[in-house]
Structures are given as structure tokens and as C-alpha cells.
Protein backbone atom coordinates (compact mmCIF):
# COMPACT_ATOMS: atom_id res chain seq x y z
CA UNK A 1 -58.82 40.57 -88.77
CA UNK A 2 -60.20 37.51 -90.72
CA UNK A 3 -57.00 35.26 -89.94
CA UNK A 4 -57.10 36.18 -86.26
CA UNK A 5 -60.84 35.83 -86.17
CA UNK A 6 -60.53 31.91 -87.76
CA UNK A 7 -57.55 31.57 -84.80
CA UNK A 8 -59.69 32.80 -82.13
CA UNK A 9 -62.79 29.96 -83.89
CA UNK A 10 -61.15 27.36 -82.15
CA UNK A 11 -60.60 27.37 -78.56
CA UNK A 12 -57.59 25.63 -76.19
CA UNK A 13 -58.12 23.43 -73.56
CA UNK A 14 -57.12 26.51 -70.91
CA UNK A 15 -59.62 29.33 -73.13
CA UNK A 16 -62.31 26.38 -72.89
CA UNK A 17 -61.28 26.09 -68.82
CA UNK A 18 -62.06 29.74 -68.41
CA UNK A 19 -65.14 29.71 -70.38
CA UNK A 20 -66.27 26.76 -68.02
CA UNK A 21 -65.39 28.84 -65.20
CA UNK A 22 -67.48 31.82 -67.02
CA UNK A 23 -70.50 29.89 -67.39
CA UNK A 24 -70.43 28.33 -63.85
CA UNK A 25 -69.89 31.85 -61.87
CA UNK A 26 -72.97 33.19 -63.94
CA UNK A 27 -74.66 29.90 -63.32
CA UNK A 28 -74.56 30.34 -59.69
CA UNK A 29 -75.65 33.92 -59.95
CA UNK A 30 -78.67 33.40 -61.86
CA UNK A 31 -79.48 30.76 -59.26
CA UNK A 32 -79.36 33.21 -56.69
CA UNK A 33 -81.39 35.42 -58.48
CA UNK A 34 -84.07 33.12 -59.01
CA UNK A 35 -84.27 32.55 -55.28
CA UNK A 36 -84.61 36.21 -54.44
CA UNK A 37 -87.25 37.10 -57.30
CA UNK A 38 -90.84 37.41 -56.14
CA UNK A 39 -93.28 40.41 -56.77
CA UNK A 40 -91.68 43.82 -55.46
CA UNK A 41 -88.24 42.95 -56.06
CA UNK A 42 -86.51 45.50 -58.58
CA UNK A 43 -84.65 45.10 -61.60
CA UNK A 44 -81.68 46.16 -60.27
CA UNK A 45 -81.60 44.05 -56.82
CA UNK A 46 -81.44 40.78 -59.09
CA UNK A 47 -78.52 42.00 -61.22
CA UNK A 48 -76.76 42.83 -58.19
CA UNK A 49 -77.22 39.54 -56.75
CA UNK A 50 -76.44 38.12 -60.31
CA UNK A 51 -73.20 39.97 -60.14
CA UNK A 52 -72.34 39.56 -56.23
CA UNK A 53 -71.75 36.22 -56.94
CA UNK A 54 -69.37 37.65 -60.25
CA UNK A 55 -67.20 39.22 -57.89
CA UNK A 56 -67.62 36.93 -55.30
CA UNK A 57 -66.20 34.38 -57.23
CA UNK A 58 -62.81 36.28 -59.02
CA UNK A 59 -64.55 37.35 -62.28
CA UNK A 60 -63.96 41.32 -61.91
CA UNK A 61 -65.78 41.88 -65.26
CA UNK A 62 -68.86 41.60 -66.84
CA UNK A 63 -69.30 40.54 -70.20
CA UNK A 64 -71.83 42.86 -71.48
CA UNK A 65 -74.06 44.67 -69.62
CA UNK A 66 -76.56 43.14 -67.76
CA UNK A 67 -80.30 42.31 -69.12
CA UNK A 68 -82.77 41.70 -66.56
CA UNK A 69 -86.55 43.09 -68.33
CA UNK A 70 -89.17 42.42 -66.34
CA UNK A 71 -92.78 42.92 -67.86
CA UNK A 72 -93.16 44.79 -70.82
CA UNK A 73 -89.18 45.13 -70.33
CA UNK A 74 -88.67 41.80 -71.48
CA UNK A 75 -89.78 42.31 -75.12
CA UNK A 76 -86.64 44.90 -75.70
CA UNK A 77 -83.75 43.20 -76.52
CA UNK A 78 -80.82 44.51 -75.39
CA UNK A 79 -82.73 46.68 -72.02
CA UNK A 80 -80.19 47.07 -69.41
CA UNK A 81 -81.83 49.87 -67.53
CA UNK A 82 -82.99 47.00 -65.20
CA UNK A 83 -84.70 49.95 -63.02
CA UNK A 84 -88.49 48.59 -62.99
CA UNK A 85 -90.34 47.32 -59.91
CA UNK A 86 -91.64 43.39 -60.75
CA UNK A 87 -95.82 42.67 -60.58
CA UNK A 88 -97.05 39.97 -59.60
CA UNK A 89 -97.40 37.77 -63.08
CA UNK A 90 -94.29 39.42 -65.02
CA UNK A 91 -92.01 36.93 -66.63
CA UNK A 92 -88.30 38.64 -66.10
CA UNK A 93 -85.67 37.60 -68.89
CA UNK A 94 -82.28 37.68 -67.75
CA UNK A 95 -79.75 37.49 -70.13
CA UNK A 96 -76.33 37.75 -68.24
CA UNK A 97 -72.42 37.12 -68.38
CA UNK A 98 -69.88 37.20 -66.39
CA UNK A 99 -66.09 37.71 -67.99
CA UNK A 100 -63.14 35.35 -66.52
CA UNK A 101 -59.39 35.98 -67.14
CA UNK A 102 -61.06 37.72 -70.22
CA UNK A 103 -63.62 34.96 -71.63
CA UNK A 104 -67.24 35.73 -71.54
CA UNK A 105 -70.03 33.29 -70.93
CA UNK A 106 -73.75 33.98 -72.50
CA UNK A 107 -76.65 32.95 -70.69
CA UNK A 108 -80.09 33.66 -70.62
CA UNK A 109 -83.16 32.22 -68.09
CA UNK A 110 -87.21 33.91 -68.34
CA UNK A 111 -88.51 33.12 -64.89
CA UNK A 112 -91.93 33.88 -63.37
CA UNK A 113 -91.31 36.23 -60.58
CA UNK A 114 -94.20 34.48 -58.83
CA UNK A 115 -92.68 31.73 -58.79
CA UNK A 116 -95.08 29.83 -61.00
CA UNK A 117 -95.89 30.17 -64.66
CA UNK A 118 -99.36 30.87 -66.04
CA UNK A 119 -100.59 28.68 -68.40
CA UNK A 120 -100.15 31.07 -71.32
CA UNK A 121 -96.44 31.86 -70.21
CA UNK A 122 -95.95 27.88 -69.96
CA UNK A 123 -97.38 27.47 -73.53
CA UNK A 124 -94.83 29.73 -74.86
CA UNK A 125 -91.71 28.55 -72.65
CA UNK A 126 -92.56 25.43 -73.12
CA UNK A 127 -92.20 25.87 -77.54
CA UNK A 128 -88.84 28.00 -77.14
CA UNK A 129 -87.09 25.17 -74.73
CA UNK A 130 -88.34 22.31 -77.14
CA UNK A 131 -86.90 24.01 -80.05
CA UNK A 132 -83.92 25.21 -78.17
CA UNK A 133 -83.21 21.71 -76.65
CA UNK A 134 -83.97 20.15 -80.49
CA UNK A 135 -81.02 22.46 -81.37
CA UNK A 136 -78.33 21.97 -79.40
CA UNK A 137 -79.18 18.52 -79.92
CA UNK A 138 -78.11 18.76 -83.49
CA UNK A 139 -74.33 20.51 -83.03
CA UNK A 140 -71.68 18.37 -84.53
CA UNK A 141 -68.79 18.82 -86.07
CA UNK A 142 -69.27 19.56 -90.11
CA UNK A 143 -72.79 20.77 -88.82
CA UNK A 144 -73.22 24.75 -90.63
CA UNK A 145 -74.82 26.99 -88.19
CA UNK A 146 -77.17 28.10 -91.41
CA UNK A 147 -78.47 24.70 -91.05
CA UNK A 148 -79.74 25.09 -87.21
CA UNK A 149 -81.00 28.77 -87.85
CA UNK A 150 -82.62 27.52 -90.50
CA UNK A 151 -83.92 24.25 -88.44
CA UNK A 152 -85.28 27.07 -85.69
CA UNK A 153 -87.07 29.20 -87.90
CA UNK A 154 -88.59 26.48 -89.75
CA UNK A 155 -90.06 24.92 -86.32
CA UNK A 156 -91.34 28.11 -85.30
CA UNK A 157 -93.13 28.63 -88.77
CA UNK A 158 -94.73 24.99 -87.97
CA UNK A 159 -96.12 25.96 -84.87
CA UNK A 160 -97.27 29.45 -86.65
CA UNK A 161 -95.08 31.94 -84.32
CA UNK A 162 -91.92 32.21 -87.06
CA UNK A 163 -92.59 36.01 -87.10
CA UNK A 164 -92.24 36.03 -83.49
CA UNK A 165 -89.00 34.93 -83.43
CA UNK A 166 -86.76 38.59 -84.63
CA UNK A 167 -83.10 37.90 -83.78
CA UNK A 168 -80.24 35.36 -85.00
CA UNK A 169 -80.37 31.92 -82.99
CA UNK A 170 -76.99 31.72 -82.95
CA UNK A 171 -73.30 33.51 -81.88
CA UNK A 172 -69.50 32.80 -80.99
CA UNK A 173 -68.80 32.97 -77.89
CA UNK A 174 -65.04 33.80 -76.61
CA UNK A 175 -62.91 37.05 -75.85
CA UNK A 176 -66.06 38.83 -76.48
CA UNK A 177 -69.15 37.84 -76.05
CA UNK A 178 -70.44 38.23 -79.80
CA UNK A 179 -66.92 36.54 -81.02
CA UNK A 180 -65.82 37.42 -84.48
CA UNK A 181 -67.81 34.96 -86.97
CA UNK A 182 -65.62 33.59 -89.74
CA UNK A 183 -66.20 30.12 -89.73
CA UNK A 184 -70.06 28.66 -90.43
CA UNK A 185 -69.11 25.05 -90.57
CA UNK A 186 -68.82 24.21 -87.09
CA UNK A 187 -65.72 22.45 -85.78
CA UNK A 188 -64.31 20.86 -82.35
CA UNK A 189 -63.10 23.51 -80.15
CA UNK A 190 -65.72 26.20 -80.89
CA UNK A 191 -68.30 27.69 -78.45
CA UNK A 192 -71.18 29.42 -79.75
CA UNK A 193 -74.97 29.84 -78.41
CA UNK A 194 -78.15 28.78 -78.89
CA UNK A 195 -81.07 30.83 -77.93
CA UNK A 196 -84.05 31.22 -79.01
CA UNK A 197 -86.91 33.71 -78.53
CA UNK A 198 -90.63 34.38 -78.82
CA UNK A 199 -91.49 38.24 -78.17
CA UNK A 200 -95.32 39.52 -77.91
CA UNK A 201 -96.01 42.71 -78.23
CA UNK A 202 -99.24 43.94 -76.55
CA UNK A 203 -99.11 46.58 -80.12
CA UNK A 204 -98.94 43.26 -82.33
CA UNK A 205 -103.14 43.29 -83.78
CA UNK A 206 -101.49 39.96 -85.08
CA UNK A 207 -100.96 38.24 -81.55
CA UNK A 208 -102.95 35.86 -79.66
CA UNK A 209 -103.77 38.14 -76.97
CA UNK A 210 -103.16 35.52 -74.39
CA UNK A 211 -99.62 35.93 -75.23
CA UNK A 212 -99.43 39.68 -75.33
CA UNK A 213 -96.97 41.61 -73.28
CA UNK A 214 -94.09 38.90 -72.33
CA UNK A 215 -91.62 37.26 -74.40
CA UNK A 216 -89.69 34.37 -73.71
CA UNK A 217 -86.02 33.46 -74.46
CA UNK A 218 -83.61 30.88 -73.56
CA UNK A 219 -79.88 30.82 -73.83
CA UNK A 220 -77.08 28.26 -73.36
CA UNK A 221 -73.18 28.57 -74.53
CA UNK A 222 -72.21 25.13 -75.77
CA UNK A 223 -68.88 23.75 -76.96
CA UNK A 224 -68.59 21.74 -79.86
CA UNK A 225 -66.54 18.43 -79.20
CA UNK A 226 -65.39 15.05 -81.46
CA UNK A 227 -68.69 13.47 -80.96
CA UNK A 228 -70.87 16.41 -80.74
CA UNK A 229 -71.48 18.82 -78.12
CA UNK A 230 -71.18 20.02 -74.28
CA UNK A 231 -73.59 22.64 -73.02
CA UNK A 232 -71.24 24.56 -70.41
CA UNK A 233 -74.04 26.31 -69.12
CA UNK A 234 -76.33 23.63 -67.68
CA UNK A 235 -76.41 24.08 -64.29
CA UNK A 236 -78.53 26.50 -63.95
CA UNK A 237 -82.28 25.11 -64.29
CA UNK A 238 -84.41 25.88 -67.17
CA UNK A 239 -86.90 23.00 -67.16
CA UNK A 240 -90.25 24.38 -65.81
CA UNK A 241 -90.39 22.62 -63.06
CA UNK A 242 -87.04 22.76 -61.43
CA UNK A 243 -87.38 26.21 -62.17
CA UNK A 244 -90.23 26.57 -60.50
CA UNK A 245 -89.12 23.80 -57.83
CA UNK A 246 -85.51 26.32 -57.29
CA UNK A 247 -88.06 29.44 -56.73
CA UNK A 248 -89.54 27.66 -53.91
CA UNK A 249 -86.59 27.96 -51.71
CA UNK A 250 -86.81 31.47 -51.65
């Protein structure tokens, strides 16, 4: 298992292709989705429209089952029930991937399903894209992925909200979505993710209550190249404002 694991580390040009192809079929479903949500819309109607566009566009499988955790929904991790009605004022985490000619994507967008953020919610999304962003920034080759977990839990502690933050930053990405992790040092070839996540519970006496009841997280797949890195997931907004500018068209 270990030698196949280090073959499957580094990807060829066509497994890379297919990934691409992954990440841009999800891409365009999450986009959809965004321009569906508002308050009233279920759970399930935006995975559906997430994973229209799956079939739609030849990828037959899903990666993993889809997350979409609206409210109070949004602070359990792996929730794939995706059977609440939205409120007015939920942020809805939707962490989705579609599967083409057998290569998952991972991908991961919290939108307001008003359409706008609150100030609090911006606050929040605004420290989890900074450090995210700051991240992927970082990926080079000889680069150990120890290094940017460490980087991510170490800018979180600055800002006070390390304790916040309760899952890994960081994943290979290939025949299955959590790929088999035998190599640290990263190399050219490899695809792994970066996302990172801030989770409030309203049960937390710790938490600014301004902040309890949402979480935030934000996920991009990203090949490591020569010079440093492609993120093969960026089409799909995650800046506040175009997301908020995309939810418009609605």
C-alpha cells in the first residue's frame, strides 16, 4: 500500500487533466447554487442543482457525499443530511465534489443565503480567506505540509481563535478524495487542499457571542508545479464581494 500510495503522490499530465475537469464541473455547480440560494430554499434543492450540473456535464459520480449545512448545520463537519429549510441570516457551507473518469475534486464555499454577509459573518470569513489565501501562497516544491498546518494554526492563535479551528488544513487529493498520504514534503505533480475553518458553537461559554451559531470554511484543491502552485479550483468566487456580487443575479 505504501509504494502504490507514493505512485499515486504524483500525478500525470492526463490524472491532472481530469482533476481540472473535476474542479471545473463542481465549480460551475456551486455557481449555480449560489444563484438559487436565498431564504426558503432547502438543503437538498442546492445539492441537486450542485449535482445537475455533475451529470450535466459527464461526471456520473460524486466524490463523497455532498455537504451543504445551513445554520446550526454548518458547524458539523461531515453533515450530509442536507434536509433543513434556510432562514434568513444562515451562512450555508458547502463542501462538494464531483468525481471525473475516477478523480475527485474538493471544494468548499460558506455563502450567506441572503445574499449579503452580516458584519459578524464578514469578520470571520474575512480571517479564514486571509489565512487560507496566505497558505496556498506558500506551496512550493520542498515545502512540508507540517510547515503550512503549522503556519495556519499559528495565525489563528494570533488572532486568538486557534481553538476554533478543529480539523487538519490539509489533504491529497486524487482517486479518492482523502488520497493516501505518504509523502509530507511536497513535490511537482501533487494536488492536495487547503481549507481552513472557524466553527462557533452557540454551547461554546468561551465564544464571542457575536460569532455563535455559524462557522466558516473555505476550500480549494491546488496542484503543486516547478515554480510553485496552481489553484484548480478558482473559478468559483470566494472573495466577499463577488460572492455577494454572483448572488445578485439570482
Amino acid at each position: 500500500d505504501f509504494i502504490i500510495g507514493k505512485l499515486r503522490a504524483i500525478k500525470s499530465a492526463s490524472e491532472i487533466d481530469n482533476i481540472r475537469k473535476a474542479s471545473n464541473i463542481t465549480s460551475d455547480g456551486l455557481i449555480a447554487a449560489m444563484k438559487l440560494a436565498k431564504p426558503g430554499v432547502w438543503e437538498y434543492e442546492l445539492q441537486a442543482v450542485i449535482e445537475y450540473e455533475y451529470t450535466r456535464q459527464g461526471a456520473m459520480l460524486r466524490g463523497f457525499p455532498s455537504i451543504v449545512g445551513s445554520g446550526l448545520n454548518n458547524l458539523i463537519l461531515h453533515y450530509n443530511e442536507n434536509t433543513r429549510q434556510t432562514q434568513n441570516g444562515d451562512l450555508v457551507v458547502m463542501d462538494v465534489g464531483a468525481k471525473f473518469k475516477a478523480y475527485s475534486t474538493d471544494i468548499t464555499r460558506t455563502i450567506p443565503v441572503s445574499g449579503k454577509f452580516t458584519d459578524a459573518q464578514k469578520e470571520i470569513y474575512s480571517m479564514v480567506l486571509n489565512v487560507q489565501k496566505q497558505s496556498i501562497s506558500m506551496i512550493k516544491p520542498g515545502l512540508s505540509i507540517d510547515v503550512l498546518e503549522e503556519f495556519a494554526r499559528n495565525a489563528f492563535k494570533k488572532l486568538g481563535y486557534d481553538k476554533y479551528f478543529i480539523h487538519g488544513l490539509s489533504h491529497p487529493v486524487g482517486l479518492d478524495v482523502h488520497d493516501s498520504m505518504t509523502e509530507t514534503v511536497l513535490k511537482p505533480g501533487m494536488i492536495i487542499t487547503i481549507e481552513p475553518g472557524l466553527y462557533f458553537s452557540p454551547k461554546d461559554k468561551t465564544a464571542p457571542d457575536k460569532y455563535k451559531g455559524f462557522g466558516v470554511r473555505i476550500e480549494d484543491t491546488v496542484l503543486v508545479t516547478e515554480n510553485g502552485c496552481e489553484v484548480l479550483t478558482s473559478k468559483v468566487p470566494k472573495e466577499i464581494v463577488e460572492v455577494e456580487k454572483l448572488m445578485k443575479k439570482r
